[in-house]
N, C-alpha and C. Protein backbone atom coordinates (compact mmCIF):
# COMPACT_ATOMS: atom_id res chain seq x y z
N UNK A 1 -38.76 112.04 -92.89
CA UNK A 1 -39.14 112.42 -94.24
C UNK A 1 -38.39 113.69 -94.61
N UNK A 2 -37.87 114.04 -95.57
CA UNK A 2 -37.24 114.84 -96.44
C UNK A 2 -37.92 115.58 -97.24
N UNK A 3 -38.30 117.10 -97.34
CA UNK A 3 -39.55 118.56 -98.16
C UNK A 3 -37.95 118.27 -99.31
N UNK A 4 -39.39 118.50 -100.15
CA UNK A 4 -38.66 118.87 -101.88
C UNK A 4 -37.62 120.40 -101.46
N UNK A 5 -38.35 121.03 -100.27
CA UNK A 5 -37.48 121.93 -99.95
C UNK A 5 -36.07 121.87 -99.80
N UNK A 6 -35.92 120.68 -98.93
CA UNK A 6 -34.51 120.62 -98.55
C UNK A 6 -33.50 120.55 -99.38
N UNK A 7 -34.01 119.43 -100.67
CA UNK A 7 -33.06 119.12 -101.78
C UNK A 7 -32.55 120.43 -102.94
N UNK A 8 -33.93 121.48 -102.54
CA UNK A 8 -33.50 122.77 -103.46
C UNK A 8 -32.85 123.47 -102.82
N UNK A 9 -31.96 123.79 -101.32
CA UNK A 9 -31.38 124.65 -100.76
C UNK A 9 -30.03 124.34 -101.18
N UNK A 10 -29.06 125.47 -101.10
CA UNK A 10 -27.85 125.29 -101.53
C UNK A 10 -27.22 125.10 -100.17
N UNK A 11 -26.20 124.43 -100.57
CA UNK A 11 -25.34 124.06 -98.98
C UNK A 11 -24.12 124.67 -99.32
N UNK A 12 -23.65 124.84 -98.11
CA UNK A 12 -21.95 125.45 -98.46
C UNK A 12 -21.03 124.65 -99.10
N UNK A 13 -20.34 124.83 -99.67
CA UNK A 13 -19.46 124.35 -100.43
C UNK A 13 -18.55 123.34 -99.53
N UNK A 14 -17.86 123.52 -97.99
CA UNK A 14 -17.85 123.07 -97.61
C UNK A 14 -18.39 121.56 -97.01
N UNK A 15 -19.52 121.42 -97.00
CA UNK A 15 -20.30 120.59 -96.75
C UNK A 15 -20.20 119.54 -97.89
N UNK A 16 -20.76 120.30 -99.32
CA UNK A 16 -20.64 119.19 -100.81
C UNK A 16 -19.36 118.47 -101.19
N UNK A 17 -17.82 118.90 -100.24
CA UNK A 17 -17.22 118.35 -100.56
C UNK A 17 -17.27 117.23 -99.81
N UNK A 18 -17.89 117.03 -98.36
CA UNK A 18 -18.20 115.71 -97.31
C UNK A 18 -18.62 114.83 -98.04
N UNK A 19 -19.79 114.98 -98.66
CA UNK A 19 -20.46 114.32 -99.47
C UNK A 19 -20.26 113.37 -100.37
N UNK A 20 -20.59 111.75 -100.02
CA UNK A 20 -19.43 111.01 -101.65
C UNK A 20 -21.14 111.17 -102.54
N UNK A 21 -20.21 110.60 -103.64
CA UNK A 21 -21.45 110.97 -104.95
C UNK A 21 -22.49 110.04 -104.53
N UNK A 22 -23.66 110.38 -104.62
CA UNK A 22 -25.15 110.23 -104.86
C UNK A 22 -25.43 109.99 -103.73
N UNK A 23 -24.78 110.36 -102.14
CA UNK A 23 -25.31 110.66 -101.39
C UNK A 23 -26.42 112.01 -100.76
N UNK A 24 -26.85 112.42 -99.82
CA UNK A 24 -27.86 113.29 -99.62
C UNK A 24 -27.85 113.24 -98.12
N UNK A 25 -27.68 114.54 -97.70
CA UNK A 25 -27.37 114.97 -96.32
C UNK A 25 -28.74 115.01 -95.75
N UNK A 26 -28.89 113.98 -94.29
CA UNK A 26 -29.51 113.84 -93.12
C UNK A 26 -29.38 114.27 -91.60
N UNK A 27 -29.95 114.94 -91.28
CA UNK A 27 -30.21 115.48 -89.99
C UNK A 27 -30.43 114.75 -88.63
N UNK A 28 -31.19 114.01 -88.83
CA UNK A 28 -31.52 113.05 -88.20
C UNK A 28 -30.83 110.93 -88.57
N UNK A 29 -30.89 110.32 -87.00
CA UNK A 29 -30.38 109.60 -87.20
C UNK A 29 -31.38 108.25 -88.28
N UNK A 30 -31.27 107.59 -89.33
CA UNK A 30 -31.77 106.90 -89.62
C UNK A 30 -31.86 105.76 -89.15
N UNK A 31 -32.80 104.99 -88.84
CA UNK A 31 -33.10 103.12 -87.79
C UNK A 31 -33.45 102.14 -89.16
N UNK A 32 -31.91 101.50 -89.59
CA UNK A 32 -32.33 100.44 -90.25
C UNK A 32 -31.57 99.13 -90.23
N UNK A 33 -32.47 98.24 -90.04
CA UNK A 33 -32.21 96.64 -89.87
C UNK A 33 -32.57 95.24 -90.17
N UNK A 34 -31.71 94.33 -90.67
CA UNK A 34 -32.43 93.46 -91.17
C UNK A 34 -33.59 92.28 -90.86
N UNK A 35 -33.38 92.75 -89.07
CA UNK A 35 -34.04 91.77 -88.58
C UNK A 35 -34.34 92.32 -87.38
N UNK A 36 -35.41 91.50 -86.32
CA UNK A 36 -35.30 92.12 -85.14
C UNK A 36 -34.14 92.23 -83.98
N UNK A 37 -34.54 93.60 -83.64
CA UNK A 37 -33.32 94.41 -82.68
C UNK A 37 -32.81 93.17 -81.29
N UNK A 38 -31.73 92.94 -80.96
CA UNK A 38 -31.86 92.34 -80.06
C UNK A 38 -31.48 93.14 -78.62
N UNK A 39 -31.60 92.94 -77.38
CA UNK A 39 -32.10 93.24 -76.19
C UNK A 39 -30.64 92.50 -75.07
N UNK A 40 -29.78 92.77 -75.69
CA UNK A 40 -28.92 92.08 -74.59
C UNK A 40 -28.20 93.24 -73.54
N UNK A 41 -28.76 92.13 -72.28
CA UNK A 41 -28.43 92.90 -70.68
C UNK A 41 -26.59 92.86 -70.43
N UNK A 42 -26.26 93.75 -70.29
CA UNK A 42 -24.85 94.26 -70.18
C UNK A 42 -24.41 93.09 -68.93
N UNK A 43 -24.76 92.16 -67.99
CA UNK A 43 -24.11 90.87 -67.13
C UNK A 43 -23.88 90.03 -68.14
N UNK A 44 -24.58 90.14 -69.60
CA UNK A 44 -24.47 88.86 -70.01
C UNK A 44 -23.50 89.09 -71.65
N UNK A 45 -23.34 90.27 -71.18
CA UNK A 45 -22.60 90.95 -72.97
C UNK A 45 -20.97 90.59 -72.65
N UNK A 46 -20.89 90.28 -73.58
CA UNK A 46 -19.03 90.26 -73.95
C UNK A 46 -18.28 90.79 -75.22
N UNK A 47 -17.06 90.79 -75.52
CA UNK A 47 -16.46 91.00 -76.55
C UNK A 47 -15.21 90.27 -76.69
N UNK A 48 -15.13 89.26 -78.16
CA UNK A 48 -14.16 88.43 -78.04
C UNK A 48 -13.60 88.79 -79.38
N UNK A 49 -11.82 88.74 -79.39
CA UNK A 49 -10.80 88.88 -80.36
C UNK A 49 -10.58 87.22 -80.32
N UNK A 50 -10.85 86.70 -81.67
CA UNK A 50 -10.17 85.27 -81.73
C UNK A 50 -9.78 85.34 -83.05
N UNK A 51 -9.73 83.98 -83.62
CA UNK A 51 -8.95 83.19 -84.65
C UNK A 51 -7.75 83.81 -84.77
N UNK A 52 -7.25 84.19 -86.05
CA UNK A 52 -5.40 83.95 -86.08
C UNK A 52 -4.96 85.19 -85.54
N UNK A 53 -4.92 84.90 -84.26
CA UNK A 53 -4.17 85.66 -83.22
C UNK A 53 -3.44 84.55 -82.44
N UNK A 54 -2.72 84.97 -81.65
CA UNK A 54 -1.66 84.32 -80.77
C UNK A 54 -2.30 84.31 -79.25
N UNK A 55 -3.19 85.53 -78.80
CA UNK A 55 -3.75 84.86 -77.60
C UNK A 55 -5.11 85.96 -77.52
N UNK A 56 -5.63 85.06 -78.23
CA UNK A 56 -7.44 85.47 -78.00
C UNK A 56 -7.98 86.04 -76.83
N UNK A 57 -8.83 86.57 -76.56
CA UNK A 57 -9.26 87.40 -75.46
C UNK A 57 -10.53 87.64 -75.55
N UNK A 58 -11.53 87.63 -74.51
CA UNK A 58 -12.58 88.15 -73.98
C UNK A 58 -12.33 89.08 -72.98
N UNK A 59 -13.25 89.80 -73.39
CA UNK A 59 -13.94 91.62 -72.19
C UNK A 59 -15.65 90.71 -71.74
N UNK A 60 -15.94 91.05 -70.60
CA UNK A 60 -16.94 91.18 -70.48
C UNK A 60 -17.39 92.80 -69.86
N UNK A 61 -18.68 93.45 -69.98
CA UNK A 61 -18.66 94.66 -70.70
C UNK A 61 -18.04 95.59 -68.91
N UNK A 62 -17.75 94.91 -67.76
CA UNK A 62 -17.24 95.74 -66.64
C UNK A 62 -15.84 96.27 -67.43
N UNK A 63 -15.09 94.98 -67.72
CA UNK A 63 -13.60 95.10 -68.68
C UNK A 63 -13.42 96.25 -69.42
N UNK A 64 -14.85 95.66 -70.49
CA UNK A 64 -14.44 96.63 -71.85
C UNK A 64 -14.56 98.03 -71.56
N UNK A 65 -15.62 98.05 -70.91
CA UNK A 65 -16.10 100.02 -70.26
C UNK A 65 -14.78 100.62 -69.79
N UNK A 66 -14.38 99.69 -69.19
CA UNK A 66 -12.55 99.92 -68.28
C UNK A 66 -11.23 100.10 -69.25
N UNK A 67 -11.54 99.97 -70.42
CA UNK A 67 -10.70 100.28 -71.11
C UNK A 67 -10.19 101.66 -71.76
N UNK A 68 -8.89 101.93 -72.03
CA UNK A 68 -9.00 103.52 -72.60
C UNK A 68 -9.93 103.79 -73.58
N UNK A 69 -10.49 105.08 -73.52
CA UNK A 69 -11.45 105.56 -74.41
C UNK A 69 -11.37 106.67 -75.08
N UNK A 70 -12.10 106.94 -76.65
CA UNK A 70 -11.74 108.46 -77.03
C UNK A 70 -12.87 108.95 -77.59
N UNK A 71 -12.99 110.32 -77.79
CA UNK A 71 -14.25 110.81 -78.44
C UNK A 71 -13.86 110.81 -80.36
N UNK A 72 -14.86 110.42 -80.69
CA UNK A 72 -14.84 110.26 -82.35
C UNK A 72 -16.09 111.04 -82.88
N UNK A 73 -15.32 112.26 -83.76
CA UNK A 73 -16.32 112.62 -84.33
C UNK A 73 -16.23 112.51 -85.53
N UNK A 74 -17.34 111.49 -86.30
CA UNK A 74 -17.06 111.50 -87.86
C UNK A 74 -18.24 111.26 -88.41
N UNK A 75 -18.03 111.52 -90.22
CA UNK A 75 -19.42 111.72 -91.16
C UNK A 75 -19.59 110.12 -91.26
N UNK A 76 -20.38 109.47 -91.63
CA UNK A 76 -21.68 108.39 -91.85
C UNK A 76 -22.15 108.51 -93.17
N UNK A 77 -21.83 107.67 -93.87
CA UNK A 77 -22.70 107.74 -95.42
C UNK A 77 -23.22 106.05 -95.68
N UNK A 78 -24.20 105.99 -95.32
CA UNK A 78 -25.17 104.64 -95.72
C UNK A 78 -25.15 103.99 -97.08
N UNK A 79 -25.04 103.05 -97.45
CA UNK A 79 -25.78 102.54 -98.64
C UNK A 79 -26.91 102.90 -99.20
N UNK A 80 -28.32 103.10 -98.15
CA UNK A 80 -29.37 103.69 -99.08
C UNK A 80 -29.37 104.71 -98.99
N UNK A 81 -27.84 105.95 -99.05
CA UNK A 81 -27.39 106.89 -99.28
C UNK A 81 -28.27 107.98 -98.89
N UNK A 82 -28.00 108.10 -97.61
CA UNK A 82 -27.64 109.20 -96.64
C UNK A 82 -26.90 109.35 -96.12
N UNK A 83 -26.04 110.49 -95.83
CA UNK A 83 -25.15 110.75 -94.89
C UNK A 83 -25.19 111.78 -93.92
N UNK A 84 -24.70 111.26 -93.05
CA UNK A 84 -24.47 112.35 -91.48
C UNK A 84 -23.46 112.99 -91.14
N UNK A 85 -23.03 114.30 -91.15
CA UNK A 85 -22.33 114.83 -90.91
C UNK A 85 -21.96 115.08 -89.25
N UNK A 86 -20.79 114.92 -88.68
CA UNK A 86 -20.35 115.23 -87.16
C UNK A 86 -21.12 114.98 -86.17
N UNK A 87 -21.14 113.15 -86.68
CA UNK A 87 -21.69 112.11 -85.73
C UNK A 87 -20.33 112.27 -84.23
N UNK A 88 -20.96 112.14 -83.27
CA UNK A 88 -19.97 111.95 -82.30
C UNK A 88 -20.08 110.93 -81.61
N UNK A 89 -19.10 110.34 -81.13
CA UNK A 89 -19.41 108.72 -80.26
C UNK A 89 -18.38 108.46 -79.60
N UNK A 90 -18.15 107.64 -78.46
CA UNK A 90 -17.15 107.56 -77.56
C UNK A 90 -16.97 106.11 -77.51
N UNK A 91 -15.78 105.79 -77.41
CA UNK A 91 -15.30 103.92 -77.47
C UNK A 91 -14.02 103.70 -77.68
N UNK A 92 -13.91 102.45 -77.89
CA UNK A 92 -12.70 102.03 -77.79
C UNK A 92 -11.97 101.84 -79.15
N UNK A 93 -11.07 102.32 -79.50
CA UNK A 93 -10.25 102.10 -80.83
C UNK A 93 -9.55 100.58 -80.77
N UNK A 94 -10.08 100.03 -82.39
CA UNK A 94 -9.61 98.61 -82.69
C UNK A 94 -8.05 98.85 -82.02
N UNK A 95 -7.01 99.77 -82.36
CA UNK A 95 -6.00 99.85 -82.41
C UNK A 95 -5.44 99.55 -80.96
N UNK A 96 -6.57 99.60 -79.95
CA UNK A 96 -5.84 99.78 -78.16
C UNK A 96 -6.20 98.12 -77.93
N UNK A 97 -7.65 97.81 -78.67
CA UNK A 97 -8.04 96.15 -78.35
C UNK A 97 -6.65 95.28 -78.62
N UNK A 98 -5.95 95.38 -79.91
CA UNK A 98 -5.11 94.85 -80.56
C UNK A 98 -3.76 94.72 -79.63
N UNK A 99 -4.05 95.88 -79.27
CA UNK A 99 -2.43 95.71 -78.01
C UNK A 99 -3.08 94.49 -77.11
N UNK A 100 -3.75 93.81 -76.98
CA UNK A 100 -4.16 92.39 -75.68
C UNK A 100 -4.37 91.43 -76.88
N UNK A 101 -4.45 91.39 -77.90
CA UNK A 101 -4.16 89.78 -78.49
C UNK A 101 -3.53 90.14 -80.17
N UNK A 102 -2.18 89.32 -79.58
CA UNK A 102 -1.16 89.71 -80.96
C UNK A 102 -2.26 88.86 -82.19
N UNK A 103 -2.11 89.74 -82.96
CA UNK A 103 -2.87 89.32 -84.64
C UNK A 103 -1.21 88.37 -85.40
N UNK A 104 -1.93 87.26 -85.84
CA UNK A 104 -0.62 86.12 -86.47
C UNK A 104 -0.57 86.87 -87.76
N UNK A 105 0.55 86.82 -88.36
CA UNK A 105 1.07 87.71 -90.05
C UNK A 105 -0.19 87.23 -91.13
N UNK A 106 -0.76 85.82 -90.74
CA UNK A 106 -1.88 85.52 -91.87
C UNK A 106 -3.06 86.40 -91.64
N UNK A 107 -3.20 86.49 -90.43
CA UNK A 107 -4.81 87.68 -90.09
C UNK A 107 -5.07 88.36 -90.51
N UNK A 108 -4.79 88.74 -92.02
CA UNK A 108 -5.14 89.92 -92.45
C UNK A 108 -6.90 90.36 -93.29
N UNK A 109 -7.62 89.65 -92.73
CA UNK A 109 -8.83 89.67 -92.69
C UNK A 109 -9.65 89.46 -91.53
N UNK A 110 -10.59 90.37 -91.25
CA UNK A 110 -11.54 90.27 -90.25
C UNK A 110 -12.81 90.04 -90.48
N UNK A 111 -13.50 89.39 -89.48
CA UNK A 111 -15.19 89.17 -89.33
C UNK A 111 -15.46 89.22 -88.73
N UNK A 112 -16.67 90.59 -88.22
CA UNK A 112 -16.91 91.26 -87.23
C UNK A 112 -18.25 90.17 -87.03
N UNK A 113 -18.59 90.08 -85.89
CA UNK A 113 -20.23 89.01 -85.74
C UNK A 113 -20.59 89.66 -84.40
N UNK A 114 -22.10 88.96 -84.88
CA UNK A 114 -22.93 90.09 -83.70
C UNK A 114 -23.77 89.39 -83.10
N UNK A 115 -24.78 89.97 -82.37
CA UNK A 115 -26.05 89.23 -81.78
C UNK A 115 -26.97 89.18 -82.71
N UNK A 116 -27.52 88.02 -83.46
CA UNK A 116 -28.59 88.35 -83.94
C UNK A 116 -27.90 87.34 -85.10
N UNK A 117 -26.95 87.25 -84.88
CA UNK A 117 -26.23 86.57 -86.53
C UNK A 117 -25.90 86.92 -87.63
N UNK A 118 -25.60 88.35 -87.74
CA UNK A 118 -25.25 89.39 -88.23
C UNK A 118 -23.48 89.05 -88.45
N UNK A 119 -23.06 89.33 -89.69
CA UNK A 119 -21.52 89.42 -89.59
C UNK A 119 -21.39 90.66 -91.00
N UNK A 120 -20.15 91.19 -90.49
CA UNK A 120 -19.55 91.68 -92.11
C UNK A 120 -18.49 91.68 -91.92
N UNK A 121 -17.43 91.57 -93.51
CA UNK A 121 -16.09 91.43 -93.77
C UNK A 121 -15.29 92.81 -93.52
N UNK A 122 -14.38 92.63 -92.89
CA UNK A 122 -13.44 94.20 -93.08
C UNK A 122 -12.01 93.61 -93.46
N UNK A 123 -10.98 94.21 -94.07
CA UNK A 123 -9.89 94.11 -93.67
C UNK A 123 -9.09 94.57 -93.03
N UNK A 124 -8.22 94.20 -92.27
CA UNK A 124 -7.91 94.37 -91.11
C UNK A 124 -6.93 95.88 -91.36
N UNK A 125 -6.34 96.08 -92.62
CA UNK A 125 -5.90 97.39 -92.64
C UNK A 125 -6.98 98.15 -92.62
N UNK A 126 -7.89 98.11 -93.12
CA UNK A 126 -9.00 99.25 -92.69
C UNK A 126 -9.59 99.31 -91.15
N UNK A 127 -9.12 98.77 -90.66
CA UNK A 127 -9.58 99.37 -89.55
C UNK A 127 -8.31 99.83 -88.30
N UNK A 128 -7.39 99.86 -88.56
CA UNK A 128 -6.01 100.24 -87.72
C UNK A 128 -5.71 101.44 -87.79
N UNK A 129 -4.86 101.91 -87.23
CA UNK A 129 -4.29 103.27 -87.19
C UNK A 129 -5.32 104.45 -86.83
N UNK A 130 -5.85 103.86 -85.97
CA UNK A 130 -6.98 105.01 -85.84
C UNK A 130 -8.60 105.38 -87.02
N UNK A 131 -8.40 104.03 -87.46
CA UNK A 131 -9.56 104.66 -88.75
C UNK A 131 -11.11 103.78 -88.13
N UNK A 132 -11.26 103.11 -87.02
CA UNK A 132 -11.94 102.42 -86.93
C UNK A 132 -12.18 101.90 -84.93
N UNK A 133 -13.33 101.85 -84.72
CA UNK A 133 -13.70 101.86 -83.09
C UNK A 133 -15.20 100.86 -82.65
N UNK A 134 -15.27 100.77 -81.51
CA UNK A 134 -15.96 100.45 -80.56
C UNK A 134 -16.71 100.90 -80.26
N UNK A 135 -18.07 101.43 -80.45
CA UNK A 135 -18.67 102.45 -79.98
C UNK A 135 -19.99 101.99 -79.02
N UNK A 136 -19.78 102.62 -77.70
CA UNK A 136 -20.90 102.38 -76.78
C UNK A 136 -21.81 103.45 -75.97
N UNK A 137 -21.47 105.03 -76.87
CA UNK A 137 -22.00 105.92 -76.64
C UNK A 137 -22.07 106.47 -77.99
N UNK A 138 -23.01 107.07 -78.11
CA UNK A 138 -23.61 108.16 -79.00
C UNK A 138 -24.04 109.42 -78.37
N UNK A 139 -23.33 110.88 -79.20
CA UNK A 139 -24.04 111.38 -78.23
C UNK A 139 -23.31 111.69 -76.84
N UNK A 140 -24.45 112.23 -75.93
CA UNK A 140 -24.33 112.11 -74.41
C UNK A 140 -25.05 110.92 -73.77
N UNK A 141 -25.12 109.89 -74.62
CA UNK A 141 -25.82 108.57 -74.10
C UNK A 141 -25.49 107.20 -74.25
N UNK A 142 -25.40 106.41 -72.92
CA UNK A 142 -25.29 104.79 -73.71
C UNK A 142 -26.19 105.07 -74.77
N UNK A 143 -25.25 104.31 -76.16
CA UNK A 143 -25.71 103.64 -77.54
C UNK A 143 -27.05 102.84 -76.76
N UNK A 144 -28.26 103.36 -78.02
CA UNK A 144 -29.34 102.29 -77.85
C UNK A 144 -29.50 100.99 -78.57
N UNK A 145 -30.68 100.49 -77.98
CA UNK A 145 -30.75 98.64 -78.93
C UNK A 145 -30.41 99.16 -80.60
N UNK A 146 -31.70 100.06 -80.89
CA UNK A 146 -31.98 100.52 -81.89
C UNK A 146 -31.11 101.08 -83.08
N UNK A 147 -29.54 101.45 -82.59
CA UNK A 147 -28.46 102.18 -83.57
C UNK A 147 -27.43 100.91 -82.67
N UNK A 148 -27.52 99.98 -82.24
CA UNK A 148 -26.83 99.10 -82.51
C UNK A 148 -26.12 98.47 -80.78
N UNK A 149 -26.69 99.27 -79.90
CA UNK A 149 -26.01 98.89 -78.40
C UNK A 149 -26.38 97.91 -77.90
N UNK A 150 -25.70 97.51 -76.78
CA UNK A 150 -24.86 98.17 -75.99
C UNK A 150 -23.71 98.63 -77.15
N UNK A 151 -22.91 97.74 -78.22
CA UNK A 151 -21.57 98.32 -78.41
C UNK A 151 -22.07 98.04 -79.98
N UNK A 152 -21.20 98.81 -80.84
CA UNK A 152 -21.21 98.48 -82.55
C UNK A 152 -19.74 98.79 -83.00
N UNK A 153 -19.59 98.14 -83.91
CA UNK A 153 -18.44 98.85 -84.63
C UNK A 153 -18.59 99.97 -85.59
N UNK A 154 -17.65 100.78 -85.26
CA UNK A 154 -17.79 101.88 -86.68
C UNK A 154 -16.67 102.34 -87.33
N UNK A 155 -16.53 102.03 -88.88
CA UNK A 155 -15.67 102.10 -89.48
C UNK A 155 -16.48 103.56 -90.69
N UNK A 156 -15.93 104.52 -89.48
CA UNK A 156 -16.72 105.50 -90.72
C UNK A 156 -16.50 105.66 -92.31
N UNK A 157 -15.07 105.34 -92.67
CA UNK A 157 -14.94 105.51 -94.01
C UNK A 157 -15.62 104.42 -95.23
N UNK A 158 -16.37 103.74 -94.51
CA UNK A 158 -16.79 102.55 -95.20
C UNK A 158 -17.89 102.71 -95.43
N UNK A 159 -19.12 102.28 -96.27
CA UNK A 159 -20.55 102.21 -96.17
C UNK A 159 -21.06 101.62 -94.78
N UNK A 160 -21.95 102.41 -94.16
CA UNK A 160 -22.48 102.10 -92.63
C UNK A 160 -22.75 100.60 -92.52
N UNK A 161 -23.30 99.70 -93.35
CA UNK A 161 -23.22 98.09 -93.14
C UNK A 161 -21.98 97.62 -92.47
N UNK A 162 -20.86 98.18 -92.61
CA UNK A 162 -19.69 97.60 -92.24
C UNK A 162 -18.97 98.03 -90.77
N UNK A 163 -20.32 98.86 -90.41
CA UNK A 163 -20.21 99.51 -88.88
C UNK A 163 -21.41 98.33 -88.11
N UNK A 164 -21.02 97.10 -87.90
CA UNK A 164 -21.96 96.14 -87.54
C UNK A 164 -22.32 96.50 -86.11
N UNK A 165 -23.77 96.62 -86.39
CA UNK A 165 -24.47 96.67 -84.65
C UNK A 165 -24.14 95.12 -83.70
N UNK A 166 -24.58 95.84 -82.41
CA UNK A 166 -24.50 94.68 -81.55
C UNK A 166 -23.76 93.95 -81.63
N UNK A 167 -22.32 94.54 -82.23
CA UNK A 167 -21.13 93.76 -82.36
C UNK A 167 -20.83 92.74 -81.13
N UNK A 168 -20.53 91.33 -81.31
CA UNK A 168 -19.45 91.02 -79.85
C UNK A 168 -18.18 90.65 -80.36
N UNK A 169 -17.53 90.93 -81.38
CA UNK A 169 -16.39 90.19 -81.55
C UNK A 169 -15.58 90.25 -82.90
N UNK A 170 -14.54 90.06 -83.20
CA UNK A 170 -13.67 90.32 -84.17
C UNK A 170 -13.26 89.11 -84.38
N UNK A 171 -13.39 88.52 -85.69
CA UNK A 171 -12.75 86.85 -85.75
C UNK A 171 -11.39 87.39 -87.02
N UNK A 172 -10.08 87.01 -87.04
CA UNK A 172 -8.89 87.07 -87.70
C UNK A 172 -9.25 85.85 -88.72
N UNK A 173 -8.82 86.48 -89.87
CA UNK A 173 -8.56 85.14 -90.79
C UNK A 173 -7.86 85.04 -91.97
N UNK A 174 -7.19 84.18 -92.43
CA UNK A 174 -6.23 84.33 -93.61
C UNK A 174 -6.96 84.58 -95.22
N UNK A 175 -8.16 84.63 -95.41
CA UNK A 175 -8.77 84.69 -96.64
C UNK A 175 -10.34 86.27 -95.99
N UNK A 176 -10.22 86.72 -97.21
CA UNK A 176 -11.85 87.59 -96.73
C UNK A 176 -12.78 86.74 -97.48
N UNK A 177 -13.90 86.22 -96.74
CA UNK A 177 -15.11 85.92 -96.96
C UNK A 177 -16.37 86.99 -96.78
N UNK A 178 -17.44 86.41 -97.43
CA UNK A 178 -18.20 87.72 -97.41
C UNK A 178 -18.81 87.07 -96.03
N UNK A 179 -19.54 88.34 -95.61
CA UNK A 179 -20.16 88.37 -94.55
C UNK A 179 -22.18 88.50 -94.64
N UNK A 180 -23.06 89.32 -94.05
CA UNK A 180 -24.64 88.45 -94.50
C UNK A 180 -25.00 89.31 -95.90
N UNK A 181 -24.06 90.57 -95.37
CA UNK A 181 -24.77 91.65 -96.60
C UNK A 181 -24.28 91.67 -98.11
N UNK A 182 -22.97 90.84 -97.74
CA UNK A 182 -21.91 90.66 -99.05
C UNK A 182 -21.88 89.77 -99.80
N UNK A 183 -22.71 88.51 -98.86
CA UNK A 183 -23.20 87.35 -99.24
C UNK A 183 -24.46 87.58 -100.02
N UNK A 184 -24.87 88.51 -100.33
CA UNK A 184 -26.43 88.73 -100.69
C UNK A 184 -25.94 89.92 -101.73
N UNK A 185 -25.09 90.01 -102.25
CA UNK A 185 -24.90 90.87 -103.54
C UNK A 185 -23.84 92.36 -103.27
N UNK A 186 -24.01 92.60 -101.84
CA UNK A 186 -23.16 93.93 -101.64
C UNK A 186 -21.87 93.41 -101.67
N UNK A 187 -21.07 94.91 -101.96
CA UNK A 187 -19.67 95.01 -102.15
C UNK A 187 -18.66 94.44 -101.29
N UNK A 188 -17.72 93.68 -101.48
CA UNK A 188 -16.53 93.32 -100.22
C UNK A 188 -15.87 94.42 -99.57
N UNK A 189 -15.99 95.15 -100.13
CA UNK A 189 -15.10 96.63 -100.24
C UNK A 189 -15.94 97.43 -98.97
N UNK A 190 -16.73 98.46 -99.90
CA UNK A 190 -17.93 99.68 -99.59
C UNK A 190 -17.36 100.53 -99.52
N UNK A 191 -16.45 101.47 -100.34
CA UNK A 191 -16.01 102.47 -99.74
C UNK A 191 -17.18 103.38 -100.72
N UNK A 192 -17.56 104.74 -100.15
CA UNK A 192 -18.64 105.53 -100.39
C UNK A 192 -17.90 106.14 -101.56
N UNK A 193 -16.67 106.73 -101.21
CA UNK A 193 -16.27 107.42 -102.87
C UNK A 193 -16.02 107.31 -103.78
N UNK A 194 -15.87 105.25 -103.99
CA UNK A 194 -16.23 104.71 -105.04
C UNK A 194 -17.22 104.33 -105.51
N UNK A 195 -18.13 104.85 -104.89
CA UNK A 195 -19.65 104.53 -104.43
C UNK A 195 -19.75 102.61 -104.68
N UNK A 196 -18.98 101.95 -104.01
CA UNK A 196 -18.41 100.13 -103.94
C UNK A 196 -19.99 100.04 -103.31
N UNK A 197 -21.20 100.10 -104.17
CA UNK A 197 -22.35 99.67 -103.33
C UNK A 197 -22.60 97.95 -103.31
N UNK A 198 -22.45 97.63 -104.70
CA UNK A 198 -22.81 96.30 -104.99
C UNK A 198 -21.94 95.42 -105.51
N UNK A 199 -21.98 94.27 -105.65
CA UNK A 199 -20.91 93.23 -106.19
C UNK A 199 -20.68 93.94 -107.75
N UNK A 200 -19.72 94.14 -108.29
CA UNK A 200 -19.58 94.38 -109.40
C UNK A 200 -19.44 96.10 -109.88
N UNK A 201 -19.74 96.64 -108.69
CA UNK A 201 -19.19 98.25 -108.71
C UNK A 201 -17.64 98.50 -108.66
């Protein structure tokens, strides 16, 4: 919960420029989901790169843990607009997965899918060059069920929907389709500083 206090304090100037419009700075992490959390035991977790790639690949999570890793510290701005400032998290960058299964010239759309039946649309330039990761720590801790673990994706520059929990997998594809949240009225897009909340923003 948020005191009428908080909203009357002035913040540094610094800070209001983090901020995209009609967001509101949070302290704490917010727990929200559309359905129940799922519970999957790391023997039985994987992560798969398929469709228009040239040679698809599965991690199962001994693999993926084994892979190079980096620390990411970045802001978080939600759809029901909050944002987090100098979230930190440790994982794997889309950009190192990509070196083990060549993406075909049509792939230029992705669909991230999860446990639970969860998907959302990205395109695949948004998440390269370093703008986008793997995340299986938060923190000084394995990621919990609850913010999306064992692993999630996070594409901080995007509205947090598009940082899909309990990610296992990246599907390539020649067209963007919407995914559960985009299918239901939200933006294909989401970027926060266009505030891209809903179909038609």
């Amino acid at each position: 919960m948020i005191s009428r206090g908080f909203f009357g304090r002035r913040r540094p100037a610094d800070v209001e420029k983090r901020l995209p419009p009609g967001q509101y700075l949070v302290r704490d992490f917010p727990v929200l989901s559309a359905g129940p959390t799922p519970h999957t035991p790391l023997d039985r977790w994987s992560f798969t790169i398929e469709g228009r790639v040239r040679s698809p690949v599965t991690w199962n999570w001994e693999a993926f843990s084994a892979l190079p890793t980096q620390a990411f510290t970045v802001d978080i701005s939600c759809v029901t607009k909050w944002t987090k400032l100098d979230m930190k998290w440790f994982g794997v960058s889309i950009d190192t997965l990509l070196e083990h299964a060549e993406v075909e010239p049509e792939g230029k759309y992705v669909m991230a899918f999860s446990d639970g039946g969860y998907t959302t649309n990205v395109p695949l330039a948004e998440l390269i060059n370093g703008q986008a990761f793997i995340a299986y720590q938060f923190e000084d801790k394995l990621l919990s069920p609850e913010h999306g673990g064992p692993a999630r994706l996070v594409v901080p520059h995007l509205y947090f929907w598009k940082s899909a929990k309990w990610v296992r997998g990246l599907r390539f594809a020649a067209r963007d389709e919407p995914g559960f949240w985009e299918s239901l009225g939200y933006h294909m897009h989401g970027d926060p500083w266009k505030e891209e909340r809903y179909s038609g923003d």
